[in-house]
N, C-alpha and C. Protein backbone atom coordinates (compact mmCIF):
# COMPACT_ATOMS: atom_id res chain seq x y z
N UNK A 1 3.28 -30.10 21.75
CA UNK A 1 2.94 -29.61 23.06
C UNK A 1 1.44 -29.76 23.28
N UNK A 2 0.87 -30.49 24.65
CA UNK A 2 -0.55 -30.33 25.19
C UNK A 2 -0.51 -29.43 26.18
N UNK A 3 -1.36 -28.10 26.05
CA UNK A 3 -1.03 -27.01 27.00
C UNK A 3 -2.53 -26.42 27.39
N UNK A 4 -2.62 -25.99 28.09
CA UNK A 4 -3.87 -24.97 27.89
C UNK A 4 -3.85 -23.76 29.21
N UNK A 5 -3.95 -22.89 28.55
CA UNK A 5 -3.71 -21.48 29.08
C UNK A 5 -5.44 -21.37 29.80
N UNK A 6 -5.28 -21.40 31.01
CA UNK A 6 -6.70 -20.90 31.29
C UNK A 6 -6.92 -19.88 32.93
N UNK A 7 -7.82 -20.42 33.45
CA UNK A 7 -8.03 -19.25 34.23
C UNK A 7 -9.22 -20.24 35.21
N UNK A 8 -8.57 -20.58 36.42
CA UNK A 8 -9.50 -21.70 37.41
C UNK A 8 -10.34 -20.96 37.61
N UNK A 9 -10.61 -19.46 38.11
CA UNK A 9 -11.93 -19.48 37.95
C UNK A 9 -12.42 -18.87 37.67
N UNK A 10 -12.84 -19.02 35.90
CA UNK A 10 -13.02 -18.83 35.32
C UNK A 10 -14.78 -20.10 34.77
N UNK A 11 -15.53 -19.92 35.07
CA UNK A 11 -16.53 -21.22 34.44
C UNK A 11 -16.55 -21.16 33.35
N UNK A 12 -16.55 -20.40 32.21
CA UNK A 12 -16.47 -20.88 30.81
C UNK A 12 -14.79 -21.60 30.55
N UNK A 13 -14.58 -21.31 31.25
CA UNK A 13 -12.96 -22.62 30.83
C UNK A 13 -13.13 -23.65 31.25
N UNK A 14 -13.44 -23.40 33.13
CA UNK A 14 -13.82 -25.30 33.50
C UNK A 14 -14.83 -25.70 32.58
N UNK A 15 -15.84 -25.30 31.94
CA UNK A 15 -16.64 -26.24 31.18
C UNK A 15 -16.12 -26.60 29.76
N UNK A 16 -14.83 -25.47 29.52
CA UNK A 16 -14.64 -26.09 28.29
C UNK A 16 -13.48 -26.99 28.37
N UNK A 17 -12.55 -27.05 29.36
CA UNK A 17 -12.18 -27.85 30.02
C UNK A 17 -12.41 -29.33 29.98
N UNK A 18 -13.61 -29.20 30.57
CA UNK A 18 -14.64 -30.09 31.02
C UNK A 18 -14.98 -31.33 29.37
N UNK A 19 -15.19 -30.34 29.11
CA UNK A 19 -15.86 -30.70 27.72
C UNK A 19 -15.12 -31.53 26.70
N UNK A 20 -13.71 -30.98 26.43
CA UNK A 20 -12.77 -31.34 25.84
C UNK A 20 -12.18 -32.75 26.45
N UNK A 21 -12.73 -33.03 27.50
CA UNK A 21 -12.20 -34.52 27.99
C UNK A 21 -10.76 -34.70 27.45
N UNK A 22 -10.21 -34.15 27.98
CA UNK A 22 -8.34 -34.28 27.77
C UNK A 22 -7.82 -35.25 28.44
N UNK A 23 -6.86 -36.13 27.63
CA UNK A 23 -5.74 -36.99 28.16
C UNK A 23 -5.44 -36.15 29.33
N UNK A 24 -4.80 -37.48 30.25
CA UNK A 24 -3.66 -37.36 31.23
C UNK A 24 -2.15 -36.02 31.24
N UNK A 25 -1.93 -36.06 29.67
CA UNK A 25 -0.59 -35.82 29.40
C UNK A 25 -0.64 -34.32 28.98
N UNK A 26 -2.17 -33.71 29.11
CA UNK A 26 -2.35 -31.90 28.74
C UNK A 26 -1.59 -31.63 30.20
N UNK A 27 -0.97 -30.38 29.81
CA UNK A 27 -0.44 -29.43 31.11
C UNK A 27 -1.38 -28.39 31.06
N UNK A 28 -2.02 -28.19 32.43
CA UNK A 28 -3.28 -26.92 32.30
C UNK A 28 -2.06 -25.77 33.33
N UNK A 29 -2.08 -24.51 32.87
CA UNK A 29 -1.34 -23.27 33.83
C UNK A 29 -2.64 -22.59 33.98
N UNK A 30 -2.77 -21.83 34.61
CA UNK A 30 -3.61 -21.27 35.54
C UNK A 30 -2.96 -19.83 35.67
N UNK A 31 -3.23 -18.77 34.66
CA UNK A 31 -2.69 -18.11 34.28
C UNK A 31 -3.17 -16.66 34.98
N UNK A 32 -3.40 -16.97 36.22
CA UNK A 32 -3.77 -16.07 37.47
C UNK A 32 -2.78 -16.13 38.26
N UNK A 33 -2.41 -17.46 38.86
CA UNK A 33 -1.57 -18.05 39.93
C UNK A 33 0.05 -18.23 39.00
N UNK A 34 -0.05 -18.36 37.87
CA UNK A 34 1.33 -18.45 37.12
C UNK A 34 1.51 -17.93 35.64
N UNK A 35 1.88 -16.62 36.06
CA UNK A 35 1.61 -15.98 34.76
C UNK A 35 2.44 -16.23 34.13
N UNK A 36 2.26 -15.82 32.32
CA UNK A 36 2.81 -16.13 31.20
C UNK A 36 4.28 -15.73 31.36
N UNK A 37 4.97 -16.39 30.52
CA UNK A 37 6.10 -15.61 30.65
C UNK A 37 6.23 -15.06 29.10
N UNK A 38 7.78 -14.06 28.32
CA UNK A 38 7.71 -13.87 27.76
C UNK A 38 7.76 -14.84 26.57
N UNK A 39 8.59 -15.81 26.80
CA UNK A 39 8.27 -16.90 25.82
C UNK A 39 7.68 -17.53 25.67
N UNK A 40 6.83 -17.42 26.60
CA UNK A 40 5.65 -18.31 26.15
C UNK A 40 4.63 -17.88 25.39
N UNK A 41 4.45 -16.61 25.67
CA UNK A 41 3.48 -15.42 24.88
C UNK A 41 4.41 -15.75 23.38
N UNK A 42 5.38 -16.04 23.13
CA UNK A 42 6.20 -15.52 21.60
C UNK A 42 6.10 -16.87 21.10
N UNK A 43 5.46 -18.02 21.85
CA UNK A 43 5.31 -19.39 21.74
C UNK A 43 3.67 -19.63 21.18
N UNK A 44 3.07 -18.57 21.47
CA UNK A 44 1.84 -18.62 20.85
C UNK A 44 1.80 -17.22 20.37
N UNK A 45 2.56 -16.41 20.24
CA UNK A 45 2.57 -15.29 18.89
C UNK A 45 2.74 -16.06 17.60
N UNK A 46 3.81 -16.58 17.89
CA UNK A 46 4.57 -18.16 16.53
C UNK A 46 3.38 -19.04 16.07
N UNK A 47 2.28 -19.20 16.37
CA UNK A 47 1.03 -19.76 16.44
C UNK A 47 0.03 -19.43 15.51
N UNK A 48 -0.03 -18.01 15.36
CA UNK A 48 -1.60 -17.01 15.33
C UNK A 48 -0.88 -16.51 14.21
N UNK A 49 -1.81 -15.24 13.58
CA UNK A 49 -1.55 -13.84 13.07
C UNK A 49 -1.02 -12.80 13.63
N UNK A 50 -1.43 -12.57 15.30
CA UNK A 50 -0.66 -11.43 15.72
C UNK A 50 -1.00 -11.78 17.21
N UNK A 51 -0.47 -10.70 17.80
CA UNK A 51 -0.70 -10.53 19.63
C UNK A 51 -2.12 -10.27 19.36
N UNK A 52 -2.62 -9.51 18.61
CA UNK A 52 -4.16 -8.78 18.52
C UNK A 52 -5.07 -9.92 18.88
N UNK A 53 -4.65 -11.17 18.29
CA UNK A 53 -5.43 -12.56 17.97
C UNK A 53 -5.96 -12.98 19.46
N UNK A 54 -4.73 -12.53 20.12
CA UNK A 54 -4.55 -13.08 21.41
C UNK A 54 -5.13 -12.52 22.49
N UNK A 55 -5.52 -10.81 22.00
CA UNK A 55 -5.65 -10.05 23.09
C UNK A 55 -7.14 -10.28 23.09
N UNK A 56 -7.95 -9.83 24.44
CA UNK A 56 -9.14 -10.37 25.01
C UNK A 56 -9.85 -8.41 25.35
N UNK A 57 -10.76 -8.04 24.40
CA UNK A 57 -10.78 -7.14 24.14
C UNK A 57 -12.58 -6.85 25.14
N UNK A 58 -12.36 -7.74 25.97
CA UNK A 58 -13.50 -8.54 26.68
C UNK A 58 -13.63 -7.49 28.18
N UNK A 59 -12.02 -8.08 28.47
CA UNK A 59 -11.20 -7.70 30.06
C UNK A 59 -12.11 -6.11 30.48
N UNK A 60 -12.50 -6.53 31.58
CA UNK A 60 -13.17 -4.97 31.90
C UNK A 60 -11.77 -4.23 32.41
N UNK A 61 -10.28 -4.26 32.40
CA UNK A 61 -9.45 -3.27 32.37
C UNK A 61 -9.27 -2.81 30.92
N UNK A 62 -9.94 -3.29 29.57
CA UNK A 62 -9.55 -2.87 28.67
C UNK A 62 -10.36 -1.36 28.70
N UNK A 63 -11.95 -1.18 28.99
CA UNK A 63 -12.43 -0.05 29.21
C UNK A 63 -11.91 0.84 30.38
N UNK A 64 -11.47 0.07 31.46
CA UNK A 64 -11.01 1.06 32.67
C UNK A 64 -10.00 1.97 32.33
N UNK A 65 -8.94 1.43 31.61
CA UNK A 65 -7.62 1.79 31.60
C UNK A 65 -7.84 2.88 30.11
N UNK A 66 -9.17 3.04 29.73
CA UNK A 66 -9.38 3.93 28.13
C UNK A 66 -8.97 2.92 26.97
N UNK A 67 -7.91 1.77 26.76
CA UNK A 67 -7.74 1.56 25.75
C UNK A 67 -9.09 1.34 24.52
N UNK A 68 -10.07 1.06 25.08
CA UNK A 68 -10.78 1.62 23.37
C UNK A 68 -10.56 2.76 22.84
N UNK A 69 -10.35 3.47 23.55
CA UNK A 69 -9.80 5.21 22.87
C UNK A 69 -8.51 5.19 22.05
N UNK A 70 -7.87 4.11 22.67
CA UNK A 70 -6.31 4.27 21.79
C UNK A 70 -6.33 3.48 20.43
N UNK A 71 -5.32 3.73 19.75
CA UNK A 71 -4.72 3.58 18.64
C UNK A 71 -4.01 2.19 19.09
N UNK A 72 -3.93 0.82 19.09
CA UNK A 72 -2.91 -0.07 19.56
C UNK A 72 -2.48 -1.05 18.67
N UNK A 73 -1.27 -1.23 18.86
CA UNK A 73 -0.08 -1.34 18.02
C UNK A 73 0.37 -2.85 18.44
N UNK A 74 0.57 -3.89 17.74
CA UNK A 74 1.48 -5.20 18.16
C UNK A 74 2.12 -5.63 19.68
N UNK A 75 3.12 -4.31 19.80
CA UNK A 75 3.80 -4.12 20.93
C UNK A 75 2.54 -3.97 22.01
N UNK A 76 1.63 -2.95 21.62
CA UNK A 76 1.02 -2.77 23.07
C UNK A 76 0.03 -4.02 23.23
N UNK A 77 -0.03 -4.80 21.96
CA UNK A 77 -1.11 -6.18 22.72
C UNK A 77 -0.80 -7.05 23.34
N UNK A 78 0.96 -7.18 23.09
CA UNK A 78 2.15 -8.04 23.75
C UNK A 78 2.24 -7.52 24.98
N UNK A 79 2.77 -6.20 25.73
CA UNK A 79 3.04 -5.74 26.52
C UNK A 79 1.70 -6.17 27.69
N UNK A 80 0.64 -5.10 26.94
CA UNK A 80 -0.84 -5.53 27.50
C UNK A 80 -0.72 -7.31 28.59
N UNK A 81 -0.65 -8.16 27.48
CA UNK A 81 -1.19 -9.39 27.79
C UNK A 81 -0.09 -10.02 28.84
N UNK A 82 1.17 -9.60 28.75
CA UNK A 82 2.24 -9.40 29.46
C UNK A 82 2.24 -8.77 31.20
N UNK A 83 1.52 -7.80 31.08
CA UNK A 83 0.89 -6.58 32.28
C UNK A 83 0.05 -7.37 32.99
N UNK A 84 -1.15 -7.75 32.67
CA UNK A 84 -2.32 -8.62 32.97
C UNK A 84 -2.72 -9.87 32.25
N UNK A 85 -2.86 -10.60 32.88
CA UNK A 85 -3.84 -11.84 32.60
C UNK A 85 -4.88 -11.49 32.41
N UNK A 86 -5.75 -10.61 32.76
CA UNK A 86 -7.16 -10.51 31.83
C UNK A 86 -7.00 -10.47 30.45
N UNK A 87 -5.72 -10.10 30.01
CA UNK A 87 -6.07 -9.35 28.56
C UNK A 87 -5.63 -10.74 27.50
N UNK A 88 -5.53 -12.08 28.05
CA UNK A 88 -5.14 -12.69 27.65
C UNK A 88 -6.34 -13.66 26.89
N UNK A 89 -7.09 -13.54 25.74
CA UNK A 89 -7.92 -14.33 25.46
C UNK A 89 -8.18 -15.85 25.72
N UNK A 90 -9.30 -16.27 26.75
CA UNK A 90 -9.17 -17.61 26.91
C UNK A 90 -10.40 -18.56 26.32
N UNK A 91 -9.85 -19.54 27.11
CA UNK A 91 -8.32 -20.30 26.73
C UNK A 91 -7.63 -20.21 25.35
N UNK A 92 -6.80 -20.64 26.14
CA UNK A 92 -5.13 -20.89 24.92
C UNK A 92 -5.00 -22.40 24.72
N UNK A 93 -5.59 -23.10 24.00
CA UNK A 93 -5.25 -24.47 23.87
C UNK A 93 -4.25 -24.49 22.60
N UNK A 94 -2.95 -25.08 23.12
CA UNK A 94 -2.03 -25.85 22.18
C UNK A 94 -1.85 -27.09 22.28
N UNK A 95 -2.36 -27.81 20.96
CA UNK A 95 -2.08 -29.14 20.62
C UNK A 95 -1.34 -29.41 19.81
N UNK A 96 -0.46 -30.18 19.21
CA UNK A 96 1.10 -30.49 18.48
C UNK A 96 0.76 -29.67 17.22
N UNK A 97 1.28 -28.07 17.41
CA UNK A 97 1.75 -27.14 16.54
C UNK A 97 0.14 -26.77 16.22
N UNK A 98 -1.27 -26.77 16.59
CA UNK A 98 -2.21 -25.95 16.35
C UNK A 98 -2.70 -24.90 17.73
N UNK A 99 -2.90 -24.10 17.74
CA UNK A 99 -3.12 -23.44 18.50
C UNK A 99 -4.80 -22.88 18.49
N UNK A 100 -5.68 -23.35 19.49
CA UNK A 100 -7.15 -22.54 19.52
C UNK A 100 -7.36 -22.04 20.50
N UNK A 101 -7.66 -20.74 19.82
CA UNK A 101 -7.85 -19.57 21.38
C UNK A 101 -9.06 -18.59 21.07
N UNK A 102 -10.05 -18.37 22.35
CA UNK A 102 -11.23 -18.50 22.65
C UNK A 102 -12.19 -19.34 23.14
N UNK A 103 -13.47 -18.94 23.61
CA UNK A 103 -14.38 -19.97 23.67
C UNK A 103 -15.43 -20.08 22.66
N UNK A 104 -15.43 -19.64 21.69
CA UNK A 104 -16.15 -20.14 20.67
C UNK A 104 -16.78 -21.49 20.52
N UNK A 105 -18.05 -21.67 19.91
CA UNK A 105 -18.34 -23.02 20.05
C UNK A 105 -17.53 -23.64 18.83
N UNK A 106 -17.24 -22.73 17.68
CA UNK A 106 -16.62 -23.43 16.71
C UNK A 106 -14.89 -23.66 16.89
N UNK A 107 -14.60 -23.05 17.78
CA UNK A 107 -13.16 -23.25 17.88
C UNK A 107 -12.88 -24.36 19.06
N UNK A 108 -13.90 -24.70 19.79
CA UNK A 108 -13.75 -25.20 20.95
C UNK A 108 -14.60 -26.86 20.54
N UNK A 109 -15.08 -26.48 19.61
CA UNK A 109 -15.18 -28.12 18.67
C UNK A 109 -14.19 -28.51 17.81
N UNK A 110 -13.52 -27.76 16.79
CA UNK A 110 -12.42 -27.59 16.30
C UNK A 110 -11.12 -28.38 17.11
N UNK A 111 -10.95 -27.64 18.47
CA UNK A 111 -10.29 -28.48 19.50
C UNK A 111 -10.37 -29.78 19.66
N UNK A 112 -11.58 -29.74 20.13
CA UNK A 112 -12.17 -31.58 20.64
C UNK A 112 -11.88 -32.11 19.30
N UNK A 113 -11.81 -31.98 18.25
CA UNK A 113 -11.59 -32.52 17.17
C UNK A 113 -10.13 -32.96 16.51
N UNK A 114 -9.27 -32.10 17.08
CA UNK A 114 -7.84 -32.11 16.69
C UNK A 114 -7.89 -33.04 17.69
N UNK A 115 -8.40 -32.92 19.41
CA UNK A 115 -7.71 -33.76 20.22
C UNK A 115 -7.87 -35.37 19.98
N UNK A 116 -9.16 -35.44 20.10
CA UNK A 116 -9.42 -37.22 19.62
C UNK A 116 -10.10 -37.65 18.59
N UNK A 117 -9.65 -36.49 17.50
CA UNK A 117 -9.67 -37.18 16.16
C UNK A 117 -11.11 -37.46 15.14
């Protein structure tokens, strides 16, 4: 699968986007206008270490809503990222069975690297 989970507007994605100079054949979702579904979230749980990996601890609803105060559990990073698209760490790039998520400069070279080698 060529996928990438992102967020149009979002400028640290269009540039990493940008950057990654992707084939024709990536599918970009726009994960504002078409949110995740549940399998697809369990499509990149299957990916990682956990939902935690995934969750974006960034999202200014993570302070609104108190969760730094809570205790959170697998379920609630699934549910979470499920609820909102903020909480969804971006991007989500999947390339045939690797998955890099963040914008890190090292993960987002890592990328460009799986993609053209």
């Amino acid at each position: 699968m060529k996928k990438i989970y992102h967020l149009s507007s979002c400028t640290t994605c269009q540039r990493i986007i940008k950057e990654l100079e992707l084939p024709e054949d990536f599918e970009l979702q726009d994960i504002k206008s078409e949110a995740i579904t549940e399998d697809q979230l369990k499509e990149m749980r299957s990916l990682s270490d956990s939902y935690e990996s995934l969750f974006s601890r960034r999202a200014m609803l993570f302070r609104q809503r108190g969760l730094h105060d809570q205790e959170l559990g697998e379920e609630d990073y699934k549910r979470l990222i499920l609820d909102h698209y903020t909480f969804l760490k971006r991007p989500v790039i999947l390339f045939n069975n690797q998955q890099f998520i963040g914008n890190s400069k090292k993960t987002v070279a890592a990328a460009k690297e799986a993609i053209h080698g």
